[in-house]
C-alpha atoms as a PDB file:
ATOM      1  CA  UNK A   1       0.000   0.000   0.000  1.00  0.00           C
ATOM      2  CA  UNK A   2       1.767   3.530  -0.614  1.00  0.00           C
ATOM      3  CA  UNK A   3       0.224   6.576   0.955  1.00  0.00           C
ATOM      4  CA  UNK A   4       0.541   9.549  -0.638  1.00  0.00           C
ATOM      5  CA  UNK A   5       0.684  12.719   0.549  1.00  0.00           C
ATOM      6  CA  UNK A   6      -1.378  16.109   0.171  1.00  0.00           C
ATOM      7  CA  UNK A   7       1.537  18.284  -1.737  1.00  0.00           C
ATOM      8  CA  UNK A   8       2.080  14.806  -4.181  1.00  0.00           C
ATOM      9  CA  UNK A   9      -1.415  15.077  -5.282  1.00  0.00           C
ATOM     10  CA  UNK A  10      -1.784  19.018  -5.636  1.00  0.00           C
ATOM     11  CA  UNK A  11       1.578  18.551  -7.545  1.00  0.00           C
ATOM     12  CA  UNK A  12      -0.188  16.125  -9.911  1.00  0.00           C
ATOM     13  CA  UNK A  13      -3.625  17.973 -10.529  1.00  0.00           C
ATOM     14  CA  UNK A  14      -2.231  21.679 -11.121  1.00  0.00           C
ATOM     15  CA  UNK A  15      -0.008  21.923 -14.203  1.00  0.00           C
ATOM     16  CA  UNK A  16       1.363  24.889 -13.374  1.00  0.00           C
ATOM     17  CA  UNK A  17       3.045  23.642  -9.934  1.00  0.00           C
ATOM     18  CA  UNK A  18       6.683  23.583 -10.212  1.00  0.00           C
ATOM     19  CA  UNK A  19       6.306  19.880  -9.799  1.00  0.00           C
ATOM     20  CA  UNK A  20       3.846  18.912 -11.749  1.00  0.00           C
ATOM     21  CA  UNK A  21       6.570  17.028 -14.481  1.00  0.00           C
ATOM     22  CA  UNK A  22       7.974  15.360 -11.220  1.00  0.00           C
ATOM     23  CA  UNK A  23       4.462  14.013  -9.795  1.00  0.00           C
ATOM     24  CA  UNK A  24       3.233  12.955 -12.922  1.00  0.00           C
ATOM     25  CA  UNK A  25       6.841  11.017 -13.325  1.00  0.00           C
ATOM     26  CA  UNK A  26       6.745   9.694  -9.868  1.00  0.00           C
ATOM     27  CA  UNK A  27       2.968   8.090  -9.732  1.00  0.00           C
ATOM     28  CA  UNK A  28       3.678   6.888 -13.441  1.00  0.00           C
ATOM     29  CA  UNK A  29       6.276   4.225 -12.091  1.00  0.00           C
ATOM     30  CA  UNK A  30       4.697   3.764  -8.885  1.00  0.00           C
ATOM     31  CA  UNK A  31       2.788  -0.090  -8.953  1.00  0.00           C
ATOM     32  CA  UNK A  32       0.432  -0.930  -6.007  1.00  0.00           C
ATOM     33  CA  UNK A  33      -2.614   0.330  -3.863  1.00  0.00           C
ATOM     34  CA  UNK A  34      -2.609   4.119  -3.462  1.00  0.00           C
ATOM     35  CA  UNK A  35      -4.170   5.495  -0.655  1.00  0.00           C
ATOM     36  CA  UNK A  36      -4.828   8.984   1.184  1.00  0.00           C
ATOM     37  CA  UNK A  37      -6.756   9.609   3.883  1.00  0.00           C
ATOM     38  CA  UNK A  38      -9.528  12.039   5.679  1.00  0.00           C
ATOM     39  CA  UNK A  39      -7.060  14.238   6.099  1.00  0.00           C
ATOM     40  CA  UNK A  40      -5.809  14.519   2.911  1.00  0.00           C
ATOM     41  CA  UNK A  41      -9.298  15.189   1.773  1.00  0.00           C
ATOM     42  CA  UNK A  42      -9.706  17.856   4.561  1.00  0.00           C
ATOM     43  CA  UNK A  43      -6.224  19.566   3.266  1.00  0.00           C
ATOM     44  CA  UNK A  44      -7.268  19.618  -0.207  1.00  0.00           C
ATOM     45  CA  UNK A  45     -10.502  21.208   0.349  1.00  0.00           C
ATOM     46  CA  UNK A  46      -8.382  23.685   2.460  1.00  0.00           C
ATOM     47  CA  UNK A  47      -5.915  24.787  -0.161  1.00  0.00           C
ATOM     48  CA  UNK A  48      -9.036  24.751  -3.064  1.00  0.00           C
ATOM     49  CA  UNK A  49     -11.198  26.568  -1.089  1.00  0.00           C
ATOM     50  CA  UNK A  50      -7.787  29.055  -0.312  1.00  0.00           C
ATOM     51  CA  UNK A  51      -7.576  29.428  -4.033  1.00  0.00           C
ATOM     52  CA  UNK A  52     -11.032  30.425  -4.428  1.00  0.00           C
ATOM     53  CA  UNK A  53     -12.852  27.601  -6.146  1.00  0.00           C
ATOM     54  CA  UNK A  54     -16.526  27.164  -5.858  1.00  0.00           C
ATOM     55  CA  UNK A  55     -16.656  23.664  -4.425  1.00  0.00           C
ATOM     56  CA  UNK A  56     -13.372  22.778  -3.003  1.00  0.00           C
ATOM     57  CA  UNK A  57     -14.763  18.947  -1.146  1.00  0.00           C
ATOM     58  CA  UNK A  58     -15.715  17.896  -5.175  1.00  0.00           C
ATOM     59  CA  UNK A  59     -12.370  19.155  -6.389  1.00  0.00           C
ATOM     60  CA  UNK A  60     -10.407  17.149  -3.669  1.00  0.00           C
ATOM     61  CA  UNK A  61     -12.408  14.065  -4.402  1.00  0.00           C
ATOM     62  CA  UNK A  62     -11.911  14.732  -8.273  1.00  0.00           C
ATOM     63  CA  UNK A  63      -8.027  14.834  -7.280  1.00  0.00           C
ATOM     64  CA  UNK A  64      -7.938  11.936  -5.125  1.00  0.00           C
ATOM     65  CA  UNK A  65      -9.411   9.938  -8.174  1.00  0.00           C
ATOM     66  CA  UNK A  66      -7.041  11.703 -10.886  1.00  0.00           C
ATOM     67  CA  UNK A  67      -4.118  10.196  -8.494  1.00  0.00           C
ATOM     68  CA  UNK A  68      -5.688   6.567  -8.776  1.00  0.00           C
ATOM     69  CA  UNK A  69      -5.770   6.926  -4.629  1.00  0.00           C
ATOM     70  CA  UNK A  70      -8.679   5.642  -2.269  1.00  0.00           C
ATOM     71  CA  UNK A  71      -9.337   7.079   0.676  1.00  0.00           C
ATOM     72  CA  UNK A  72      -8.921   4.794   3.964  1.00  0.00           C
ATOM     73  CA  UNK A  73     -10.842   5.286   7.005  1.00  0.00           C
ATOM     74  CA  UNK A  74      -8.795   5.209  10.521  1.00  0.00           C
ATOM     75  CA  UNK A  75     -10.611   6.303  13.904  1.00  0.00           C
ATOM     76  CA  UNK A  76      -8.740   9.444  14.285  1.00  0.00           C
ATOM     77  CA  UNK A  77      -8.460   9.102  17.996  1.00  0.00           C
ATOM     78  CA  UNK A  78      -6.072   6.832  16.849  1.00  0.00           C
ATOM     79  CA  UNK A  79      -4.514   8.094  15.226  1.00  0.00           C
ATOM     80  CA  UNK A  80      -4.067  11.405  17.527  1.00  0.00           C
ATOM     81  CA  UNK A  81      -2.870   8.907  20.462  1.00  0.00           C
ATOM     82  CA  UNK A  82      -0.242   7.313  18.655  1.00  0.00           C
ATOM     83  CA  UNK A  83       0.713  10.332  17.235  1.00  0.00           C
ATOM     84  CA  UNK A  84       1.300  12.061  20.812  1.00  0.00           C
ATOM     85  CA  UNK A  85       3.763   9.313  21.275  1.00  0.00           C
ATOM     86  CA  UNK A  86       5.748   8.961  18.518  1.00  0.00           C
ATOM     87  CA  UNK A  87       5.795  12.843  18.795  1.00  0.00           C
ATOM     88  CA  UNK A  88       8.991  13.308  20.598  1.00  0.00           C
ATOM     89  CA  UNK A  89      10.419  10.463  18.099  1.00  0.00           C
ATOM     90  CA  UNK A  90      10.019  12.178  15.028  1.00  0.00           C
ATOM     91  CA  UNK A  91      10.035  15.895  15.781  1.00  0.00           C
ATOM     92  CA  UNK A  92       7.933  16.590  12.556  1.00  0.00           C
ATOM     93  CA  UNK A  93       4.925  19.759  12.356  1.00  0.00           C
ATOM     94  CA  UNK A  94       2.127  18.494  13.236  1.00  0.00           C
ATOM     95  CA  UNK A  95       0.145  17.579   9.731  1.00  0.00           C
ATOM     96  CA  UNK A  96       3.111  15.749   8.808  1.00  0.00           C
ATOM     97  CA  UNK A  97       2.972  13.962  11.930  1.00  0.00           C
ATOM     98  CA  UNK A  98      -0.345  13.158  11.695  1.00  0.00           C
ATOM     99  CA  UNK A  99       0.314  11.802   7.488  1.00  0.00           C
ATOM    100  CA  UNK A 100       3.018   9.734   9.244  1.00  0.00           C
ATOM    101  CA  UNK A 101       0.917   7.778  11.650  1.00  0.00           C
ATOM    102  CA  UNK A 102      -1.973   7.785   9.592  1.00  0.00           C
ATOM    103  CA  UNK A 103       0.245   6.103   6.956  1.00  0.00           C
ATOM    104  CA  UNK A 104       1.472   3.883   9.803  1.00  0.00           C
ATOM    105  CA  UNK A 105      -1.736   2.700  11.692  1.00  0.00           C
ATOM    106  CA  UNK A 106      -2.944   1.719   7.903  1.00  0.00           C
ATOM    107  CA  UNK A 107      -0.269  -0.632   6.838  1.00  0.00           C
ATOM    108  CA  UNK A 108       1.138   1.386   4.302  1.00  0.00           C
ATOM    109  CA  UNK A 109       4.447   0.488   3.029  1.00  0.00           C
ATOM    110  CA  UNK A 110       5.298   3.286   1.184  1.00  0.00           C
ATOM    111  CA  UNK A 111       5.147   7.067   1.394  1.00  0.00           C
ATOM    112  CA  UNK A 112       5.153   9.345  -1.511  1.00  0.00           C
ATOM    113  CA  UNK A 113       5.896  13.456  -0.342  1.00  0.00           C
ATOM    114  CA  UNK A 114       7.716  15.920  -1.110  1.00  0.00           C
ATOM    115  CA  UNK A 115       7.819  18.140   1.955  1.00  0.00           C
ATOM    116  CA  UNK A 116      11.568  18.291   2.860  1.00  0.00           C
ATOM    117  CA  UNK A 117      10.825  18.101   6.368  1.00  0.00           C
ATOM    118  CA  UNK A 118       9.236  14.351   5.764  1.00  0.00           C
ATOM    119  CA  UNK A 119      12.259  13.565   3.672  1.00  0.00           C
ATOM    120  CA  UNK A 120      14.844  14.745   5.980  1.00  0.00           C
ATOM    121  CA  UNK A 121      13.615  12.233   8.682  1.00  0.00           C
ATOM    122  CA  UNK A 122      12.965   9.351   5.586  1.00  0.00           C
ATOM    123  CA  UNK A 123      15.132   6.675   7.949  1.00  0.00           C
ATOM    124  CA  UNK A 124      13.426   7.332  11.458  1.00  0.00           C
ATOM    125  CA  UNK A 125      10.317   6.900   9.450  1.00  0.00           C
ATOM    126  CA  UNK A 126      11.569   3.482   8.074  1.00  0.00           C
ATOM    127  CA  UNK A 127      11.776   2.305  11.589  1.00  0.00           C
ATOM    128  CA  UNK A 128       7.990   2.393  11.534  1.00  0.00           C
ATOM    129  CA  UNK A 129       7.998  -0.034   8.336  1.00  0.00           C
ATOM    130  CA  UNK A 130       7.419   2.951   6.252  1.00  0.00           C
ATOM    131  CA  UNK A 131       9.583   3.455   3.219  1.00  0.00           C
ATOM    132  CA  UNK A 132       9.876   7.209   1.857  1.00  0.00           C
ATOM    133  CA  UNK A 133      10.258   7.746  -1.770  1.00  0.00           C
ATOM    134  CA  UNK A 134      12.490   9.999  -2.243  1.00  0.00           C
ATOM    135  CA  UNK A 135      12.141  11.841  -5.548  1.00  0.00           C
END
């Protein structure tokens, strides 16, 4: 299962995002079950609704499909739990922690981003049984 992540998908969807090219490269050799979650749904509503489109929730859900993704359903008191403790492990912002353990509590193997911050910490993350792809 890879997860991907909120700026992947924007990435993808807007041609005019520096990396579009790189998105469209990345998912086009990427083979398995590609996931998001709630969150990612809430994020992309967030950033459509920033950039003034009419109906932001059917333009993430239009994205989420253009990415081939499903979106998986975790009880996010979960998720907010084990995020509190692997919180002082991973030293990330908080949405990025939250991708992480979402991405974690879900099986995924894989996790396609390209926030640098995500990256940076690509080997603590393996220790959850989480591979980054670095692009």
């Amino acid at each position: 299962m890879i997860y991907i992540d909120t700026n992947v998908v924007i990435s993808y969807v807007d041609q005019l995002d520096q990396n579009h090219g790189k998105a469209r490269r990345l998912l086009d050799t990427l083979n398995g079950d590609r996931v998001v979650s709630e969150l990612t749904k809430v994020e992309l509503a967030s950033v459509f609704s920033r950039a003034g489109f009419e109906d932001p929730l059917a333009l993430s859900l239009y994205s989420i499909r253009k990415v081939d993704a499903r979106i998986v359903n975790v009880d996010f008191n979960r998720v907010l739990v084990k995020a509190a403790e692997i919180s002082h492990r991973l030293k990330l912002r908080t949405l990025d922690l939250l991708h992480i353990t979402l991405a974690s509590l879900i099986g995924a193997q894989k996790l396609v981003t390209f926030d640098r911050d995500i990256l940076s910490k690509s080997n603590l993350i393996s220790k959850f049984g989480i591979e980054v792809i670095k692009t």
